[in-house]
N, C-alpha and C. Protein backbone atom coordinates (compact mmCIF):
# COMPACT_ATOMS: atom_id res chain seq x y z
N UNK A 1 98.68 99.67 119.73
CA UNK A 1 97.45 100.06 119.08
C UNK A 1 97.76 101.02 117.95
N UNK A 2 96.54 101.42 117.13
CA UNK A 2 97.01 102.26 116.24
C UNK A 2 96.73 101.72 114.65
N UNK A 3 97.25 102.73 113.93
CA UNK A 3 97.24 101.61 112.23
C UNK A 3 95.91 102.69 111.73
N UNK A 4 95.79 102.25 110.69
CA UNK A 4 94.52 102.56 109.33
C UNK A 4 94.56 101.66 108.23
N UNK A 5 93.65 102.23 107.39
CA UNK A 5 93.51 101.19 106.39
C UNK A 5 94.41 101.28 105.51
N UNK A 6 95.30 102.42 105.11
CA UNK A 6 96.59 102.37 103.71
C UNK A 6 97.15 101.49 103.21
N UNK A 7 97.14 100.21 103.94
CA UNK A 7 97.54 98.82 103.17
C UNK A 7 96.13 97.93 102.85
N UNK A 8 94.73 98.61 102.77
CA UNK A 8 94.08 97.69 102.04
C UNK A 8 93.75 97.24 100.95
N UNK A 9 93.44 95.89 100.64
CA UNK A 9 93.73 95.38 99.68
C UNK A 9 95.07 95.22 99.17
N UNK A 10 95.85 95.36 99.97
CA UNK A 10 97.40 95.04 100.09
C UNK A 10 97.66 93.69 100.17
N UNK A 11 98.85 92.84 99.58
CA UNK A 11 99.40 91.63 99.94
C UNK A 11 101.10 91.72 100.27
N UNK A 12 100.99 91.12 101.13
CA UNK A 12 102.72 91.23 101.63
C UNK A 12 103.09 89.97 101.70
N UNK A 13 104.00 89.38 101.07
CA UNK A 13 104.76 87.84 100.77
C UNK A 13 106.13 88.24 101.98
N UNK A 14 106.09 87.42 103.05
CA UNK A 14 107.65 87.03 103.49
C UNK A 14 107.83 85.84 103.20
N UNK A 15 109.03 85.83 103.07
CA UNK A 15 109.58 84.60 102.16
C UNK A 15 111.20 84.47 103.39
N UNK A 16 110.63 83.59 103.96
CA UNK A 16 111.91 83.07 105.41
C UNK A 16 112.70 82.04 105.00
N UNK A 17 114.09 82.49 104.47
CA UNK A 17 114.81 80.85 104.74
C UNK A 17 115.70 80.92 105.86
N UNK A 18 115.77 81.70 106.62
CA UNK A 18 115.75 81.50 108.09
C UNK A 18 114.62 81.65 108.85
N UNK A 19 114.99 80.88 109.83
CA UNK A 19 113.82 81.76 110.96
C UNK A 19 113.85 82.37 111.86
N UNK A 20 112.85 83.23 112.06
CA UNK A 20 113.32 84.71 112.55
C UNK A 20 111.69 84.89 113.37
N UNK A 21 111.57 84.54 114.70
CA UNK A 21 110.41 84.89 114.95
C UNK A 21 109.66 86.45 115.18
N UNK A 22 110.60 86.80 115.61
CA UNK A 22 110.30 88.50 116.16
C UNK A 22 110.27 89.36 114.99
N UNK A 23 111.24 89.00 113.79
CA UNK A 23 111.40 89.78 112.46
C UNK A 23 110.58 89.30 111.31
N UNK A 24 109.34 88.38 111.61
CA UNK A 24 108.34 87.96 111.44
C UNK A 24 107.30 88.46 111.58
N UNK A 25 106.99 88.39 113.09
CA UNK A 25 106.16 88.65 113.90
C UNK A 25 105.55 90.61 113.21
N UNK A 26 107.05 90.98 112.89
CA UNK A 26 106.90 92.53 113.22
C UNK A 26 106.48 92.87 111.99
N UNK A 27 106.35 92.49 110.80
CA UNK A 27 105.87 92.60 109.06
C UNK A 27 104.56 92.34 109.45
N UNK A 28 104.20 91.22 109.81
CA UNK A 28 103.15 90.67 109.50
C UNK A 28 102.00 91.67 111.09
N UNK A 29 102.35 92.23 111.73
CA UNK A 29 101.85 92.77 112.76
C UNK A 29 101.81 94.47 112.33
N UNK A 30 102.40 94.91 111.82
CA UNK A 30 102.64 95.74 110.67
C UNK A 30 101.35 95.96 109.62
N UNK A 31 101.42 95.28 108.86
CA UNK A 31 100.96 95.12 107.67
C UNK A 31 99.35 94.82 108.09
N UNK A 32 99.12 94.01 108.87
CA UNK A 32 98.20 93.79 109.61
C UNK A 32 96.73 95.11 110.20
N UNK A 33 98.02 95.84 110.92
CA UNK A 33 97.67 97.13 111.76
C UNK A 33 97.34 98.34 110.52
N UNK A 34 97.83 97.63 109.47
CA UNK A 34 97.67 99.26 108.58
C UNK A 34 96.84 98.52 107.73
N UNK A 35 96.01 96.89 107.68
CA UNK A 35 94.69 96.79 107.02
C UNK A 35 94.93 95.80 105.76
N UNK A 36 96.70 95.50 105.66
CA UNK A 36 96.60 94.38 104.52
C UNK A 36 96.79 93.15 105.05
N UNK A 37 96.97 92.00 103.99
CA UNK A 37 97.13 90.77 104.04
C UNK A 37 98.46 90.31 104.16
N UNK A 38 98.52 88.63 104.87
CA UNK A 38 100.33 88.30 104.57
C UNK A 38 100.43 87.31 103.86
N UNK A 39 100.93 86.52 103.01
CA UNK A 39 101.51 85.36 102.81
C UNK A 39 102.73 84.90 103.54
N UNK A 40 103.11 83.88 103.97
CA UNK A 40 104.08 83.78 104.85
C UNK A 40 104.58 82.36 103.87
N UNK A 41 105.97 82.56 103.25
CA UNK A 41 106.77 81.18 102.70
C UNK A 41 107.54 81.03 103.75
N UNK A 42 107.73 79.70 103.80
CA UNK A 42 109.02 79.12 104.81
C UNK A 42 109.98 78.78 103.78
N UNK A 43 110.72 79.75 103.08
CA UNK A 43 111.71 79.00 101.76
C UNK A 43 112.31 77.73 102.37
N UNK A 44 112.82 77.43 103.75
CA UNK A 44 113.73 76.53 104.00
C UNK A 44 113.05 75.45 104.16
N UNK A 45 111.87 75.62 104.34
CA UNK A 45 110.81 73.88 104.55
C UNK A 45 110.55 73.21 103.55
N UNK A 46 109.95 72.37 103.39
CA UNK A 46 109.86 71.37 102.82
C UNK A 46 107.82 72.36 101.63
N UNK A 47 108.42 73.14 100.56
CA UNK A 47 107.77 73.27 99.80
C UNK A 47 108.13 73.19 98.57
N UNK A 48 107.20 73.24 97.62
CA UNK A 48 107.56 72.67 96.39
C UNK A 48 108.18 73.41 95.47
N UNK A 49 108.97 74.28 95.64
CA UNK A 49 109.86 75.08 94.63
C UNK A 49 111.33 74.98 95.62
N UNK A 50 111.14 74.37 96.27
CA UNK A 50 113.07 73.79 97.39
C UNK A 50 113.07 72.51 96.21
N UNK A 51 111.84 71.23 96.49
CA UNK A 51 111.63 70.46 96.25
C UNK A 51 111.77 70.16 94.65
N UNK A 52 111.58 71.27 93.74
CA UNK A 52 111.55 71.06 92.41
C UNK A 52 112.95 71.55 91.86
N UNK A 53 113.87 72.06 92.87
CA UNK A 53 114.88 72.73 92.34
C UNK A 53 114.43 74.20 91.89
N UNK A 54 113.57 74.89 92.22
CA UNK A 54 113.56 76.13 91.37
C UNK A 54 114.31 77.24 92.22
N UNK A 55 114.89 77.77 92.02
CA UNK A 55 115.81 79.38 92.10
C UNK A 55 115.56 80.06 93.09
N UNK A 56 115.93 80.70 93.57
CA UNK A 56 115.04 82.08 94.39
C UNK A 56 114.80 82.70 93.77
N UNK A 57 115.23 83.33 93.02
CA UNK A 57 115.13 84.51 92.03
C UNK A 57 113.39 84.22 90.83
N UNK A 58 113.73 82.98 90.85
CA UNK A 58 112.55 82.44 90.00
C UNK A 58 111.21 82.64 91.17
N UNK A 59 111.54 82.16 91.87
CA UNK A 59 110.65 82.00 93.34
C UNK A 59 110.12 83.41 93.40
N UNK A 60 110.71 84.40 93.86
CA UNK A 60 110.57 85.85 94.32
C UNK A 60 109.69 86.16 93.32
N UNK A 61 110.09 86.10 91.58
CA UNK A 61 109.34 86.71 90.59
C UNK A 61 108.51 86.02 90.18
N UNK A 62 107.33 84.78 90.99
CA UNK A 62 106.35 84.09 90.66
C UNK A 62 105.61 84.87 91.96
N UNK A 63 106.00 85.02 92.80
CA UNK A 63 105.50 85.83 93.70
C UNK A 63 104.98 87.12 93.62
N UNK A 64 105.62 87.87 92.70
CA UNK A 64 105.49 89.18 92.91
C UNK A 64 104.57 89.21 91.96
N UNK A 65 104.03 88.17 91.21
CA UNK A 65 102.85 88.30 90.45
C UNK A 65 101.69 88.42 91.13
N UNK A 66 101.59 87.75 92.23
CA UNK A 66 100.24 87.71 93.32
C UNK A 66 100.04 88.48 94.33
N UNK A 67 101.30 89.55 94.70
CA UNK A 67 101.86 90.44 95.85
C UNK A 67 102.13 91.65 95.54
N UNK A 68 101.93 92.58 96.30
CA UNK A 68 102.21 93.90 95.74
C UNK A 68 103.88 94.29 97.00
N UNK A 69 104.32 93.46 97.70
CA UNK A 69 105.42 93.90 98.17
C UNK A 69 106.06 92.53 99.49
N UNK A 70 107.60 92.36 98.72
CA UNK A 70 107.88 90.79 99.32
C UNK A 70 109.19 91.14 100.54
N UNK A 71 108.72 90.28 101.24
CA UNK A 71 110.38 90.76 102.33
C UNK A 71 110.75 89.64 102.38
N UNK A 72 111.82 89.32 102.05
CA UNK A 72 113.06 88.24 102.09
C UNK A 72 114.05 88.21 103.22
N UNK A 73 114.55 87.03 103.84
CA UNK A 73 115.17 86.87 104.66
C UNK A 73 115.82 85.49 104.21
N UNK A 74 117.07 85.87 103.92
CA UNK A 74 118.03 84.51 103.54
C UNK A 74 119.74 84.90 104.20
N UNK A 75 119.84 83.71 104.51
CA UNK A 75 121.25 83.63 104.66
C UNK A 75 122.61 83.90 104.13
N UNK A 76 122.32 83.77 102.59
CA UNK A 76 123.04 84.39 101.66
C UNK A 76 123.48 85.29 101.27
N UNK A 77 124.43 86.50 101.83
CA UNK A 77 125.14 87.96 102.15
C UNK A 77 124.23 87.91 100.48
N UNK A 78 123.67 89.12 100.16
CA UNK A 78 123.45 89.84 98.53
C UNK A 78 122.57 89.23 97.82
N UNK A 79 121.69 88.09 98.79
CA UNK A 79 121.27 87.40 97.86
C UNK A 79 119.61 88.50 97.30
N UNK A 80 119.98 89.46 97.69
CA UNK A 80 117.65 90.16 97.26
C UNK A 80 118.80 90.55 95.99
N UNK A 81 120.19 91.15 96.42
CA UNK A 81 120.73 92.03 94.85
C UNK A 81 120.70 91.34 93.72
N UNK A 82 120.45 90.08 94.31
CA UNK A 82 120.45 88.76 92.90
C UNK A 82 119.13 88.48 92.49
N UNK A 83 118.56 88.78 93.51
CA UNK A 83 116.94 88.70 92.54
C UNK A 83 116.52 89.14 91.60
């Protein structure tokens, strides 16, 4: 229990190209409890920027146009330093 409103009108983008249920679970339960919103990408599924070839890096910064704060989870050792 617990939380306030300090994330309202907040948006939080995770962007999973693994999956990670519990390290999921805990952003979005989070973010939740303190009053903002989530977007949830599955980078590794079958959506249309895997599908079009576009970047991560491209990906992340089409995002952060609609989001005020993104958590990434990829397989790729360094890959947020490349964003």
């Amino acid at each position: 229990k617990g939380g306030d409103n300090r994330l309202a009108h907040r948006i939080l983008a995770t962007v999973f190209y693994e999956a990670s249920t519990r390290t999921s679970s805990s952003f979005q339960a989070a973010m939740q409890r303190l009053g903002g919103t989530i977007i949830h990408i599955d980078g590794k599924g079958n959506n249309s920027a895997n599908a079009k070839g576009e970047s991560l890096s491209d990906t992340i910064r089409c995002l952060e146009c609609y989001v005020d704060l993104t958590v990434l989870r990829h397989p790729t050792t360094g890959s947020v330093a490349n964003v």
